[in-house]
Protein backbone atom coordinates (compact mmCIF):
# COMPACT_ATOMS: atom_id res chain seq x y z
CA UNK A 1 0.00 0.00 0.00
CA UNK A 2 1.43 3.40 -1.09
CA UNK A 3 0.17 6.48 1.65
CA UNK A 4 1.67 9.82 1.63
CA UNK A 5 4.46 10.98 3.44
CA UNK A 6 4.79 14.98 3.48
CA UNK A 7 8.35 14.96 4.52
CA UNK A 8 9.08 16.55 0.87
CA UNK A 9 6.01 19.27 2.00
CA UNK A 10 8.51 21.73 2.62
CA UNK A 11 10.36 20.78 -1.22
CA UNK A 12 6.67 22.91 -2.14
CA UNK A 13 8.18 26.31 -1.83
CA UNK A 14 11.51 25.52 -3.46
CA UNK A 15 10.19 25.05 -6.78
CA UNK A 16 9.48 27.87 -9.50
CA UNK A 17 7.78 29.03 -12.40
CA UNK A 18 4.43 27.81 -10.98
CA UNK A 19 3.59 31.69 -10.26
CA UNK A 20 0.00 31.77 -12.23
CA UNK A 21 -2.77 32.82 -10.15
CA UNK A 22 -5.57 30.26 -9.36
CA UNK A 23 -8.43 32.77 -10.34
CA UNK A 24 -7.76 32.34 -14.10
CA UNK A 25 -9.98 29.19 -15.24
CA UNK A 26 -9.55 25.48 -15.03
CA UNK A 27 -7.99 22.89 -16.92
CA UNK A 28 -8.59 18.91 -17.45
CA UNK A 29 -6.05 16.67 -16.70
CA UNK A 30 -5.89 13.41 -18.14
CA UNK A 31 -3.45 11.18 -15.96
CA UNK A 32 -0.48 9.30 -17.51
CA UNK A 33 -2.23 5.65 -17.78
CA UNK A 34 -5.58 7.24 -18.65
CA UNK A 35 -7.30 5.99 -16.11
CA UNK A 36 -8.50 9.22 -14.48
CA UNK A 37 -8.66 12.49 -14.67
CA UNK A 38 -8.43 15.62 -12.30
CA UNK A 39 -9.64 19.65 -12.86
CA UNK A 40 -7.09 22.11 -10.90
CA UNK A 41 -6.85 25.64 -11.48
CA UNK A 42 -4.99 27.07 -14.44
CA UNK A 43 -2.46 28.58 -12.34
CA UNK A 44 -1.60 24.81 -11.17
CA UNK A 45 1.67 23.52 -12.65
CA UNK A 46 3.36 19.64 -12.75
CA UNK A 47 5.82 19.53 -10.28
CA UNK A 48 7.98 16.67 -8.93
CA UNK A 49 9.44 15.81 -5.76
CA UNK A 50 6.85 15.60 -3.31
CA UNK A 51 6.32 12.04 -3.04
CA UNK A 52 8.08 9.00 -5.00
CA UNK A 53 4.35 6.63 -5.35
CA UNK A 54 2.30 9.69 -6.68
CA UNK A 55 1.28 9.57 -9.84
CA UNK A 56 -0.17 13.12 -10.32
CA UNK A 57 1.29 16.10 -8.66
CA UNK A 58 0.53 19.55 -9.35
CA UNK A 59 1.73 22.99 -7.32
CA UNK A 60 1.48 26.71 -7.53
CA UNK A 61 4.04 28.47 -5.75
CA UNK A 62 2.46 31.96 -4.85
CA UNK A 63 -0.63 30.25 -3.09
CA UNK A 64 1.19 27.76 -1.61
CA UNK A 65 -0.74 24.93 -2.81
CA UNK A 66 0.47 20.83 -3.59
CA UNK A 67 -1.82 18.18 -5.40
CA UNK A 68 -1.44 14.46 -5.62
CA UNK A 69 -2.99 11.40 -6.45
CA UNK A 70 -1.84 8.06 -4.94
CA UNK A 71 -3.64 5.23 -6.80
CA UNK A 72 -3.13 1.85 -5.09
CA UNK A 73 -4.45 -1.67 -6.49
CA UNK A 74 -7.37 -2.77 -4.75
CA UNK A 75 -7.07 -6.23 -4.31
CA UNK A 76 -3.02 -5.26 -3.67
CA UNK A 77 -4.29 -3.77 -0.77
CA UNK A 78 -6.85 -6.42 0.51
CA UNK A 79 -3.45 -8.44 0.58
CA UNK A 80 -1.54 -6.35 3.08
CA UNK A 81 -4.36 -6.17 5.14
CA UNK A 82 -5.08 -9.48 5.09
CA UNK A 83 -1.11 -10.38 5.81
CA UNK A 84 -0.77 -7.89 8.91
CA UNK A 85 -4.69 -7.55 10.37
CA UNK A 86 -2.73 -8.85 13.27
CA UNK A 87 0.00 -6.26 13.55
CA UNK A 88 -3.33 -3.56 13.09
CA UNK A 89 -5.82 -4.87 16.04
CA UNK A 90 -2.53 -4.77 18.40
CA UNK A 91 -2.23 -1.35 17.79
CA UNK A 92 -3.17 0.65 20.86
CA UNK A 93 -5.57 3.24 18.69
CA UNK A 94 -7.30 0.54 16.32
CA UNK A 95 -10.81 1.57 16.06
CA UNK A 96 -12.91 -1.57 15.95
CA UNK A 97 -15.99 0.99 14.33
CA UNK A 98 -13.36 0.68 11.35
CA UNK A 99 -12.43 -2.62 12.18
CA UNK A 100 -15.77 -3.71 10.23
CA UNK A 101 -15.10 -2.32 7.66
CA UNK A 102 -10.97 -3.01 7.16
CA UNK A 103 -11.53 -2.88 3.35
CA UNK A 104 -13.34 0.04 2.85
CA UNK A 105 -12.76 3.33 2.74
CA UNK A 106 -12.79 3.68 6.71
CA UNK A 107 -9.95 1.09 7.25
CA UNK A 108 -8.16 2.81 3.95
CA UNK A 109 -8.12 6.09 6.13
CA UNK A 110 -7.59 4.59 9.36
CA UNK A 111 -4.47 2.92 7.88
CA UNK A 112 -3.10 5.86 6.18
CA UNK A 113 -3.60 8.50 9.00
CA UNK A 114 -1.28 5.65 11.00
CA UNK A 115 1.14 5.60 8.45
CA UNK A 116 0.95 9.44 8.62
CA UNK A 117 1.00 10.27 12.72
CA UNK A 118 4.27 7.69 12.95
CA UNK A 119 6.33 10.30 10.42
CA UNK A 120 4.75 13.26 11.91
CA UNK A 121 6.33 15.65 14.88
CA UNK A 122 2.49 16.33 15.50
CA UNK A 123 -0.42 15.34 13.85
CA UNK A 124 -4.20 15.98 14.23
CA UNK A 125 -7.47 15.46 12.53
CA UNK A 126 -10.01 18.49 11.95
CA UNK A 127 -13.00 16.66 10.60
CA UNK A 128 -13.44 12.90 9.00
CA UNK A 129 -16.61 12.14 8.08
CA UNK A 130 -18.94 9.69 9.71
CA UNK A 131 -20.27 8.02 6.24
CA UNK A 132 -18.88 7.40 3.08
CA UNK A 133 -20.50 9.31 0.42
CA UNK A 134 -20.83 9.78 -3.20
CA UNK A 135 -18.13 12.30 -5.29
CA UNK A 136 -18.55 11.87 -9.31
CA UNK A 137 -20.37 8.65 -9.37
CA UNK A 138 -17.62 7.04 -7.14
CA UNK A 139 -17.81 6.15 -3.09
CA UNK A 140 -15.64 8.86 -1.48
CA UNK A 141 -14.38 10.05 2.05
CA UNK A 142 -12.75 13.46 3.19
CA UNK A 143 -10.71 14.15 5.77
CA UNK A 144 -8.71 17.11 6.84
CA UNK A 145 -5.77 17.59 9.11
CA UNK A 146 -3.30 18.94 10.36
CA UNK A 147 0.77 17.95 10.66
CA UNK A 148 3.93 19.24 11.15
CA UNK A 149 7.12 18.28 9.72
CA UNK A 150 10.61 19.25 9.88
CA UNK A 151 9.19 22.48 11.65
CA UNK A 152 6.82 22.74 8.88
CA UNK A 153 3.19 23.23 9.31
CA UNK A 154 1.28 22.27 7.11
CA UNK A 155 -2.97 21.76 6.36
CA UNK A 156 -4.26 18.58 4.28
CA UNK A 157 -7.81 17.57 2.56
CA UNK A 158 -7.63 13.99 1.77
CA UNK A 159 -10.42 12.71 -0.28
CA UNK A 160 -10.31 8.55 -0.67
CA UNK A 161 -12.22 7.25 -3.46
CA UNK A 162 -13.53 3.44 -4.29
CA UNK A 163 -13.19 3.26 -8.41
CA UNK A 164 -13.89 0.09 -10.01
CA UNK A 165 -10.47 -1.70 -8.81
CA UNK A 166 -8.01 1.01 -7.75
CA UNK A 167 -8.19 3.22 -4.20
CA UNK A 168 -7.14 6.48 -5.21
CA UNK A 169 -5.95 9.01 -2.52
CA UNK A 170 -6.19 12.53 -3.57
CA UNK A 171 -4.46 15.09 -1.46
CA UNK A 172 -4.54 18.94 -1.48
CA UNK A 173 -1.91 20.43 0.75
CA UNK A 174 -1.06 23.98 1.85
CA UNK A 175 0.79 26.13 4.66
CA UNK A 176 -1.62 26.20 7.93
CA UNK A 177 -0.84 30.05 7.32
CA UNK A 178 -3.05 30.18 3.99
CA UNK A 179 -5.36 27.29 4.34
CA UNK A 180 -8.41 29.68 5.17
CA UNK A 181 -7.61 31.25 2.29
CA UNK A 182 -6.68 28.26 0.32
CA UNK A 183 -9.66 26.32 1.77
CA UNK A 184 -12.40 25.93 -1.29
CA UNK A 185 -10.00 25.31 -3.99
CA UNK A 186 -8.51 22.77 -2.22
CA UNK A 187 -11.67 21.45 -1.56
CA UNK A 188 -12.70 21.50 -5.12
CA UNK A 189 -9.39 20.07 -6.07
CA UNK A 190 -9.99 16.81 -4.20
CA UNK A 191 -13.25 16.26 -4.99
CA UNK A 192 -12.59 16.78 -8.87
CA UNK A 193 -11.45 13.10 -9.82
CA UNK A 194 -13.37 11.27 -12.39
CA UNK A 195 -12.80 7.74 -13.60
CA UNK A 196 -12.19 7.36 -17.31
């Protein structure tokens, strides 16, 4: 199972030429394979460097903002599960509510916010929502939190989504400084992906 690991958050503000403003339309992107597609601002450039098992990031310097998509195999993951659902109900925070469903989306995000909190300096959730729901015709969670890395603090919308036989994790990351401001986009980032 892939998950993402922000320690390359801070690698966000070193690159350039991804000055455009996000007020200036929106563009379709197709991903590499085909198999989905995104919309992100215009402003929103292809950078690289922010995690190794993405296989869609996108940044814009001047607002500060990172995109991602992680797509892992489904029945790849059912696999891992089913090798260490040991290792997971030992763990002192396993949430048996999620525990039913292990193969859903609530044991995909209970998974990756552990993965997340044991290569964070602090980590905490905002909101996660009680149900899966519906986003583009696919079953969907969102999450947001909050971590800090290196010194960096940083604000993340994580929206999982159930396709026909990938989990895709789609990220939108920014500074805890601008994520009021950065807050909607974001939002309409993550919950942009389509199936193809």
């Amino acid at each position: 199972m892939k998950y993402l690991s922000l320690l390359l958050f801070g690698a966000l503000f070193f690159f350039s030429g991804c000055g455009n403003s996000l007020k200036t339309g929106y563009q379709k992107i197709q991903s590499k394979d085909g198999k989905y597609s995104v919309v992100l601002p215009n402003g929103m450039r292809e950078i690289k460097g922010l995690n190794a098992s993405a296989s869609m990031q996108y940044g814009n310097f001047d607002s500060g903002i990172s995109f991602m998509v992680i797509v892992d195999d489904f029945l790849e993951y059912k696999k891992i599960v089913d090798e260490n659902i040991g290792n997971f109900q030992m763990m002192e925070c396993f949430d048996t509510t999620r525990a039913t469903d292990i193969y859903g989306l609530k044991g995909y995000e209970f998974l990756i916010m552990q993965l997340s909190k044991a290569e964070t300096e602090d980590f905490r959730v905002d909101s996660s929502m009680d149900d899966d729901t519906v986003i583009n015709g696919l079953d969907a969670r969102l999450s947001e939190y909050r971590e800090k890395i290196k010194g960096d603090n940083s604000a993340v919308i994580l929206c999982l989504y159930k396709g026909k036989d990938k989990l895709y994790q789609v990220y939108a990351m920014s500074s805890q400084k601008k994520f009021a401001e950065n807050k909607q986009i974001m939002l309409d980032m993550v919950k942009s992906l389509e199936e193809i």
